[in-house]
Protein backbone atom coordinates (compact mmCIF):
# COMPACT_ATOMS: atom_id res chain seq x y z
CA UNK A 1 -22.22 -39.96 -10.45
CA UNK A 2 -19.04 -38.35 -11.79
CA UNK A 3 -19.40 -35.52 -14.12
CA UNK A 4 -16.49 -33.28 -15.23
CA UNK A 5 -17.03 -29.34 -14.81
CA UNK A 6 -13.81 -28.38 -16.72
CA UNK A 7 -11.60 -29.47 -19.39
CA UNK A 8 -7.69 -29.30 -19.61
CA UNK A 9 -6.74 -29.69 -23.04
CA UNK A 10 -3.59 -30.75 -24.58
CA UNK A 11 -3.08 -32.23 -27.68
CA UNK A 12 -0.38 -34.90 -29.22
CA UNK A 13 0.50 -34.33 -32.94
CA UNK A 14 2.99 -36.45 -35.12
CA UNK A 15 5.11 -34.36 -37.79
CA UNK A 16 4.77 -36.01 -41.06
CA UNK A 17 7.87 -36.92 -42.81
CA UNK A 18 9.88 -35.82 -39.74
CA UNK A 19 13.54 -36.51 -40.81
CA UNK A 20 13.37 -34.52 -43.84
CA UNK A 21 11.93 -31.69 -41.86
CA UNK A 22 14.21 -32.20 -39.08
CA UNK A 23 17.44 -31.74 -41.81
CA UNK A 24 15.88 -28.20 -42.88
CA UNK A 25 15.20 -27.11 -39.18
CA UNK A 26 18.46 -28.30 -38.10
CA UNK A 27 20.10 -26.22 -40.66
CA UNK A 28 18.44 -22.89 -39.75
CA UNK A 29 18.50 -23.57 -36.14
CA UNK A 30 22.17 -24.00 -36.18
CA UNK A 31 23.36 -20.90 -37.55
CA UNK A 32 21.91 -18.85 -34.48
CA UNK A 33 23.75 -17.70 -31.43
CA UNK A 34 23.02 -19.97 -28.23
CA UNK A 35 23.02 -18.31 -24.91
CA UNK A 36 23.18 -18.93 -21.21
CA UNK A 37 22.43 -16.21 -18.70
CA UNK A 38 22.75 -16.35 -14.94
CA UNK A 39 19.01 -17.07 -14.68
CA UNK A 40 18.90 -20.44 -17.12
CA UNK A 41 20.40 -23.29 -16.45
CA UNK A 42 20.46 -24.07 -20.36
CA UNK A 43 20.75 -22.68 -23.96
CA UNK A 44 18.51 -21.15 -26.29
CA UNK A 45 18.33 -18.39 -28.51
CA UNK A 46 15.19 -16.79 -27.75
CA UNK A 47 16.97 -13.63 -27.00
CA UNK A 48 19.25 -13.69 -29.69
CA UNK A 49 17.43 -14.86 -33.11
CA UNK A 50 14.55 -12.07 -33.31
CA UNK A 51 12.06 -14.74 -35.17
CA UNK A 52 14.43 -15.20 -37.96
CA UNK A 53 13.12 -19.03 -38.46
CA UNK A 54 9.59 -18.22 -37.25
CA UNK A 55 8.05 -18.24 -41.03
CA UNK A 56 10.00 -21.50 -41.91
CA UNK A 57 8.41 -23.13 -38.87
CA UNK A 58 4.93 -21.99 -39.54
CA UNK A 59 5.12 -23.64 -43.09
CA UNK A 60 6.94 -26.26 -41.93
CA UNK A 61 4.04 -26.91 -39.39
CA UNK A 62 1.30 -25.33 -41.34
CA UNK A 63 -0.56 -28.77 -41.04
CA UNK A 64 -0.28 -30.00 -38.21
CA UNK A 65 -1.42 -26.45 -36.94
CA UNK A 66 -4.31 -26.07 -39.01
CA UNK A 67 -5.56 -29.20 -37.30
CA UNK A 68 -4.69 -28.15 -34.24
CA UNK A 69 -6.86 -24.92 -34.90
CA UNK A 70 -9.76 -27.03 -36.35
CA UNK A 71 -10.20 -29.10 -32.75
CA UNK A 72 -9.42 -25.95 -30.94
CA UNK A 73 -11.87 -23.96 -33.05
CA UNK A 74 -10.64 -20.95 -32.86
CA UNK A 75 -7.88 -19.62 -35.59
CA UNK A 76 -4.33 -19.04 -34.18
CA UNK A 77 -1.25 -16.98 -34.77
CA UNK A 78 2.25 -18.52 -34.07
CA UNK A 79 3.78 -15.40 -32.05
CA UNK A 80 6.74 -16.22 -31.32
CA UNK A 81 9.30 -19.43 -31.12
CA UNK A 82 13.13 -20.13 -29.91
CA UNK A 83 15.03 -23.04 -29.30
CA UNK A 84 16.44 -24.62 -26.08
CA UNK A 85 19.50 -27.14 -25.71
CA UNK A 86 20.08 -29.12 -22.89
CA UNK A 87 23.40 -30.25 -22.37
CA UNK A 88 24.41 -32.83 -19.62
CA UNK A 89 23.13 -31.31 -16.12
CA UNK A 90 20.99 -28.80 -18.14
CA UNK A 91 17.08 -28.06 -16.86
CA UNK A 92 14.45 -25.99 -16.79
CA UNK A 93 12.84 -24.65 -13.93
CA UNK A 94 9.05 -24.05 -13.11
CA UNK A 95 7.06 -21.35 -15.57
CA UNK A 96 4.69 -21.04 -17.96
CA UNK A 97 4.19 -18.40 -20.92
CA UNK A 98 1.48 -16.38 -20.27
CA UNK A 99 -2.58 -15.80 -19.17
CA UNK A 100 -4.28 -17.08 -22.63
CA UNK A 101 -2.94 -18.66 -25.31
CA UNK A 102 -1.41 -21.99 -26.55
CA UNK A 103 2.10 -23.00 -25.96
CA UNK A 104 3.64 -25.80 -28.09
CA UNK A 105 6.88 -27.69 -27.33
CA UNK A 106 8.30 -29.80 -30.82
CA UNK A 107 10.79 -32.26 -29.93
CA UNK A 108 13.87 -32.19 -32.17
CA UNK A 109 16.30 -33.97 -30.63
CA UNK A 110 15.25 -36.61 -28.07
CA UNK A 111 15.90 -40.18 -27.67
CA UNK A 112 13.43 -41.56 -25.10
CA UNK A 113 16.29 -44.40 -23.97
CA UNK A 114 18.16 -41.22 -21.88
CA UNK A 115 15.70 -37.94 -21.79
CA UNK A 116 12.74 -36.86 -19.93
CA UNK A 117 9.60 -35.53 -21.74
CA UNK A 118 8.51 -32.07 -19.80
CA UNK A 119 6.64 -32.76 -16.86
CA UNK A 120 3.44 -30.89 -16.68
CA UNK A 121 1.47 -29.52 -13.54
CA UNK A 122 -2.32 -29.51 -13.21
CA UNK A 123 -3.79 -26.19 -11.83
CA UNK A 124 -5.56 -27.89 -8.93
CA UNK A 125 -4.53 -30.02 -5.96
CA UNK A 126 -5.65 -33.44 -6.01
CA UNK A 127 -8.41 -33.42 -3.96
CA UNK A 128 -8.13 -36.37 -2.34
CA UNK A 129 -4.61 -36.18 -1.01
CA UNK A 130 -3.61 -32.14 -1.78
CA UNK A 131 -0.89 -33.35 -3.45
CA UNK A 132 -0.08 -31.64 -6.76
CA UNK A 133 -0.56 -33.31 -9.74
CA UNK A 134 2.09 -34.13 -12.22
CA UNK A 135 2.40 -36.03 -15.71
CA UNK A 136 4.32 -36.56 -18.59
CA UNK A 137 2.91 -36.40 -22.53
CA UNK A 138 3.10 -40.00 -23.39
CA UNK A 139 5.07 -41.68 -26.55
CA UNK A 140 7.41 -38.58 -26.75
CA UNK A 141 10.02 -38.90 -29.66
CA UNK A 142 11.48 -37.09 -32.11
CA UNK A 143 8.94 -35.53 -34.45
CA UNK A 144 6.17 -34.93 -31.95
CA UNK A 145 4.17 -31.79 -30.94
CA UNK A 146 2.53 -31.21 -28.24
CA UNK A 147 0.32 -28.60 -26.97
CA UNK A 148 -1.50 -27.28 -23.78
CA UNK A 149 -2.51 -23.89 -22.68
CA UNK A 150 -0.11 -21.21 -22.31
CA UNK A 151 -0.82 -21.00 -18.61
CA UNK A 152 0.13 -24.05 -17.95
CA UNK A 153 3.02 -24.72 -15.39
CA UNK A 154 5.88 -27.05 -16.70
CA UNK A 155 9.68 -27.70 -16.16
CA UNK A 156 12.35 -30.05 -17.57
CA UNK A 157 14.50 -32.30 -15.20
CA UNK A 158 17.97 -32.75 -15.44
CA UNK A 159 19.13 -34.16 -18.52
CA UNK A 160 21.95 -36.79 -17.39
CA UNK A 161 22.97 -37.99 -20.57
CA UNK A 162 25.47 -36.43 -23.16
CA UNK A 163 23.18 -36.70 -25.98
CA UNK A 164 21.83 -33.18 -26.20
CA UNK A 165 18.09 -32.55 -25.75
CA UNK A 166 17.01 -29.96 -28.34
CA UNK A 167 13.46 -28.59 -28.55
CA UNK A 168 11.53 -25.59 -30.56
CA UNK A 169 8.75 -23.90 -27.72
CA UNK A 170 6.46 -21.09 -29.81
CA UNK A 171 3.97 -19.08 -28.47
CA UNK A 172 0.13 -19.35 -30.56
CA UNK A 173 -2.32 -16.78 -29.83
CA UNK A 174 -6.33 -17.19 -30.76
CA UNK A 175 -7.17 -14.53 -33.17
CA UNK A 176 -10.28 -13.27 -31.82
């Protein structure tokens, strides 16, 4: 008999009355400076906004968090949150965020017809084969949320169209 010892969570959220939000987002999000350094092979401007949209996106997903919190059971603290563009041939290598923690990645701009979702990587070989295990939220579009534990090892592939791929990553910490 099967019997699972662990859990991985992740959760799938859909923002409510997305294209309004979107408009507002958009218009804060596009008055920061977008870098690229030697090390990342797209743009964001984690290093150059110092939080300066990070209350509008906690009301903006106030929510959707709060439910998030309520399965999680435990009351969290968005810490911190920056936006990435990827441009054609733009991509993200392997990382996570940190030890504990959530991570959430909102998709802003994404058309499903030309962009990859982030590909995810479980902490454990397959067992069966040793081969590591990969996957892909499902039904990603515009509007959606999705979170997994900070820890948790992702990267984007190339994007090969020249529609840009925008996202919003944040940090949220359990308040213990």
């Amino acid at each position: 008999m099967k019997i699972p010892l662990f859990e991985y969570p992740s959760f799938y959220y859909v923002i409510d009355d997305w294209e309004f939000k979107k408009k507002g987002l958009l218009n804060r999000i596009n008055k920061q400076k977008f870098i690229r350094t030697e090390m990342q092979r797209f743009e964001t401007d984690r290093q150059t906004h110092k939080n300066s949209y990070l209350n509008f996106l906690i009301e903006l997903l106030k929510p959707t968090l709060q439910k998030f919190c309520e399965e999680v059971e435990v009351s969290c603290k968005m810490t911190d949150a920056w936006c990435v563009k990827y441009y054609k041939g733009d991509f993200q290598t392997i990382h996570n965020h940190r030890a504990w923690g959530f991570s959430g990645i909102l998709y802003v701009d994404y058309d499903p017809e030309v962009h990859t979702p982030t590909t995810f990587m479980a902490p454990w070989q397959d067992p069966r084969t040793d081969n590591t295990l990969l996957t892909n939220p499902p039904y990603v579009n515009e509007g959606i949320i999705f979170i997994t534990p900070s820890y948790t090892h992702h990267y984007v592939e190339p994007n090969h169209s020249d529609k840009i791929r925008t996202i919003i990553s944040f940090d949220l910490l359990p308040q213990l």
